[in-house]
N, C-alpha and C. Protein backbone atom coordinates (compact mmCIF):
# COMPACT_ATOMS: atom_id res chain seq x y z
N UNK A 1 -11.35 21.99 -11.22
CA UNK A 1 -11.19 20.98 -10.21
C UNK A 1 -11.31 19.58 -10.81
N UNK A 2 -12.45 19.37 -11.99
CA UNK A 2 -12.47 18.06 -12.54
C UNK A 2 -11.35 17.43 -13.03
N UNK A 3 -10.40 18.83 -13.84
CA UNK A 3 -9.14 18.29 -14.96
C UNK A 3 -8.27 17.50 -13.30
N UNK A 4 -7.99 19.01 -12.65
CA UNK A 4 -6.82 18.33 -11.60
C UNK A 4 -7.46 16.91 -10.77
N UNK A 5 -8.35 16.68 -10.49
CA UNK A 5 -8.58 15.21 -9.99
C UNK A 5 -8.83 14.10 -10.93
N UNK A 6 -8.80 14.44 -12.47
CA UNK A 6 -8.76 13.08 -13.11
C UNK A 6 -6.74 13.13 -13.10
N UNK A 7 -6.31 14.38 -13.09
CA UNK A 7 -4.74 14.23 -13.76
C UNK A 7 -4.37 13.40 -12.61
N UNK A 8 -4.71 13.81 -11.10
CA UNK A 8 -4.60 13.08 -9.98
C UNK A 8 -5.19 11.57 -9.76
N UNK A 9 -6.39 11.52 -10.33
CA UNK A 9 -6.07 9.54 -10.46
C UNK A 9 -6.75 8.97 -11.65
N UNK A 10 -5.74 9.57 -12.16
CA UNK A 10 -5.88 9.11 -14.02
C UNK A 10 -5.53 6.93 -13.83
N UNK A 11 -5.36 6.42 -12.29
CA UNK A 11 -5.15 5.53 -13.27
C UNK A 11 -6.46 4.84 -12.36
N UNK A 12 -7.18 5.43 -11.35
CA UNK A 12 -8.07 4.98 -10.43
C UNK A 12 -9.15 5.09 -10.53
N UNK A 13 -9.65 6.29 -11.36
CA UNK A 13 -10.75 6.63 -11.96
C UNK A 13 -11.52 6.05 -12.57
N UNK A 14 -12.65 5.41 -12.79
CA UNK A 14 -13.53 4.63 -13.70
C UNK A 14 -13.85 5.45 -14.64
N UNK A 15 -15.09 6.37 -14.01
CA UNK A 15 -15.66 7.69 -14.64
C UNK A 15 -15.76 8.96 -13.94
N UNK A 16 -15.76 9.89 -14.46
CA UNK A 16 -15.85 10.81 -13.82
C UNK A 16 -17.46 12.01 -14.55
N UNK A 17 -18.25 12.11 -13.78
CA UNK A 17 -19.14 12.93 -14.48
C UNK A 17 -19.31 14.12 -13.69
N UNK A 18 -19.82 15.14 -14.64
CA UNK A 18 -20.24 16.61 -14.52
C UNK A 18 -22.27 16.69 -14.77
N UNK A 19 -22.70 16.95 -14.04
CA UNK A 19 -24.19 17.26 -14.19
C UNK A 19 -24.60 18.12 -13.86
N UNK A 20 -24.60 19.51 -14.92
CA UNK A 20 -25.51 20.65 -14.86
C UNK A 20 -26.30 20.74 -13.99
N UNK A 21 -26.46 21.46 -13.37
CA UNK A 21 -27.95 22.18 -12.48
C UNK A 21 -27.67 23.79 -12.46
N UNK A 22 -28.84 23.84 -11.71
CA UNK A 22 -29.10 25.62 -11.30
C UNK A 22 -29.01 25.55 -9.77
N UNK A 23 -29.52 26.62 -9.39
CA UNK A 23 -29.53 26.84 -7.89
C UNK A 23 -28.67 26.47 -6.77
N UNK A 24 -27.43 26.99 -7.93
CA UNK A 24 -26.31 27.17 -6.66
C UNK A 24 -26.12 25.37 -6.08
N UNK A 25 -26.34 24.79 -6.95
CA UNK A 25 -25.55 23.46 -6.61
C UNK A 25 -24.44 22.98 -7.45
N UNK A 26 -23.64 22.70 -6.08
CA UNK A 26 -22.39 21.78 -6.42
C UNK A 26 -21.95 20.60 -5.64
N UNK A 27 -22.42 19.28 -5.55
CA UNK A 27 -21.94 18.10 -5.00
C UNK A 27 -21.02 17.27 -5.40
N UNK A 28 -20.53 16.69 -4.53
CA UNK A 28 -19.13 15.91 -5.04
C UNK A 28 -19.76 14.58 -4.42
N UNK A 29 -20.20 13.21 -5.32
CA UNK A 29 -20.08 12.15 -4.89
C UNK A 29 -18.93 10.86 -5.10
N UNK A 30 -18.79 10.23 -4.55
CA UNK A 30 -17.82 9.06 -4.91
C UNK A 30 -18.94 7.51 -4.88
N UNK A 31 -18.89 7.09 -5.49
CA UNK A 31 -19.55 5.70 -5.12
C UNK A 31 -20.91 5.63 -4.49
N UNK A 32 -21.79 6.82 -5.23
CA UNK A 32 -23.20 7.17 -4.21
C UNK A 32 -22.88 7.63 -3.22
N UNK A 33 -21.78 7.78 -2.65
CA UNK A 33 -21.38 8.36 -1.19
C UNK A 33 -21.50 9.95 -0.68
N UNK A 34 -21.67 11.00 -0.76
CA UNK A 34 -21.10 12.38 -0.99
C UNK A 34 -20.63 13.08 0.08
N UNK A 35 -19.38 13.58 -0.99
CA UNK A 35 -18.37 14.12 -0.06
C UNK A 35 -18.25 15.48 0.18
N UNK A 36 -19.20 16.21 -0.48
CA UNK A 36 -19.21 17.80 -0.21
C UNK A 36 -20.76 18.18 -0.77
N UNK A 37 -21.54 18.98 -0.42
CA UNK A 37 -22.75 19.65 -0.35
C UNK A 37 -22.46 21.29 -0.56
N UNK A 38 -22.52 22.00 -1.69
CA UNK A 38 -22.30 23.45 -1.21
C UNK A 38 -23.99 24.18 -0.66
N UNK A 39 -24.79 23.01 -0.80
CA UNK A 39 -26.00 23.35 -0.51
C UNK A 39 -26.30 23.32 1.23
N UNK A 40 -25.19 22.61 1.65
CA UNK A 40 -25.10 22.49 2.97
C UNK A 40 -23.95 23.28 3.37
N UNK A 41 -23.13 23.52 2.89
CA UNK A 41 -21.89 24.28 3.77
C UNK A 41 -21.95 25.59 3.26
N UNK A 42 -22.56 26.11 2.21
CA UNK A 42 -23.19 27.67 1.66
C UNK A 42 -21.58 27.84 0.89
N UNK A 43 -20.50 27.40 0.77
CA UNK A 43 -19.17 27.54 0.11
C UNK A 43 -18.88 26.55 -0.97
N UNK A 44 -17.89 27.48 -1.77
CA UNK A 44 -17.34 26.34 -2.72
C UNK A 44 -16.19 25.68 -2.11
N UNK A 45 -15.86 24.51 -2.50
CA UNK A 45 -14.80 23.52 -1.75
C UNK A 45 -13.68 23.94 -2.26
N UNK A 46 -12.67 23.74 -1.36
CA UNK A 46 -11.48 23.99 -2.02
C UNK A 46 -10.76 22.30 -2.33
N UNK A 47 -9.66 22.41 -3.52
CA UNK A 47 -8.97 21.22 -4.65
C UNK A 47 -8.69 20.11 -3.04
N UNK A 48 -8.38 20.55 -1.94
CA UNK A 48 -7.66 19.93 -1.17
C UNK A 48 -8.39 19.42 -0.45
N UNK A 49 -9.95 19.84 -0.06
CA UNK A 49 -10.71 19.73 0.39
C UNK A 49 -11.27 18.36 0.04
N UNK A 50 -11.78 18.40 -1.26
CA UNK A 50 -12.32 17.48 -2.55
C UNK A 50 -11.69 15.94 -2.24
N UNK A 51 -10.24 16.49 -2.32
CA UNK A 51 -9.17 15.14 -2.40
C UNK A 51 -9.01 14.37 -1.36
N UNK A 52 -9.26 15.65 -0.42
CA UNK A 52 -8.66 14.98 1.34
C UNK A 52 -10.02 13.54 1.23
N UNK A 53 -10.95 14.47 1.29
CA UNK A 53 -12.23 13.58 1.73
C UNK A 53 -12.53 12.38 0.62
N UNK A 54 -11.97 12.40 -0.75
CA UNK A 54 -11.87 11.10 -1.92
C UNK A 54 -10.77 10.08 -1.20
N UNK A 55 -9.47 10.29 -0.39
CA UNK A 55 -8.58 9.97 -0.10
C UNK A 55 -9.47 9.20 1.41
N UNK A 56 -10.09 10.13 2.06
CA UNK A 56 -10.06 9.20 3.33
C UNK A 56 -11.50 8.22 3.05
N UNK A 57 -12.68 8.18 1.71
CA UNK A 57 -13.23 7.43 1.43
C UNK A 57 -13.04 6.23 0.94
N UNK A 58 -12.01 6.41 0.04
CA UNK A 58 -11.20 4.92 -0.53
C UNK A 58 -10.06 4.30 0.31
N UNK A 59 -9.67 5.00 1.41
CA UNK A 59 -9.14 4.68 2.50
C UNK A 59 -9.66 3.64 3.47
N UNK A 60 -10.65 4.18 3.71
CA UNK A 60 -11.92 3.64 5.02
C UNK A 60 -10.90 4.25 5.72
């Protein structure tokens, strides 16, 4: 999911980071903001999912 959303805004992107953990976490933040919790929704996100919600954050 990381490769396809930098190939997707390879030119919008500042940084993009990955931070290890355990216990079944996976969060997606933008700007301190976060856009997915699998600690809250018990699922992994799907690519479209990820994007929709990056898209309607830099949107407003």
């Amino acid at each position: 999911m990381a490769v396809k959303l930098l190939e997707y805004y390879k030119h919008d992107i500042g940084q993009l980071q990955l931070v290890p953990s355990g216990g079944g976490r996976f969060e997606v933040t933008v700007d301190d903001a976060q856009v997915f919790s699998k600690l809250e929704t018990d699922r992994f996100p799907e690519y479209d999912e990820i994007k929709g919600a990056i898209e309607a954050l830099i949107t407003g």
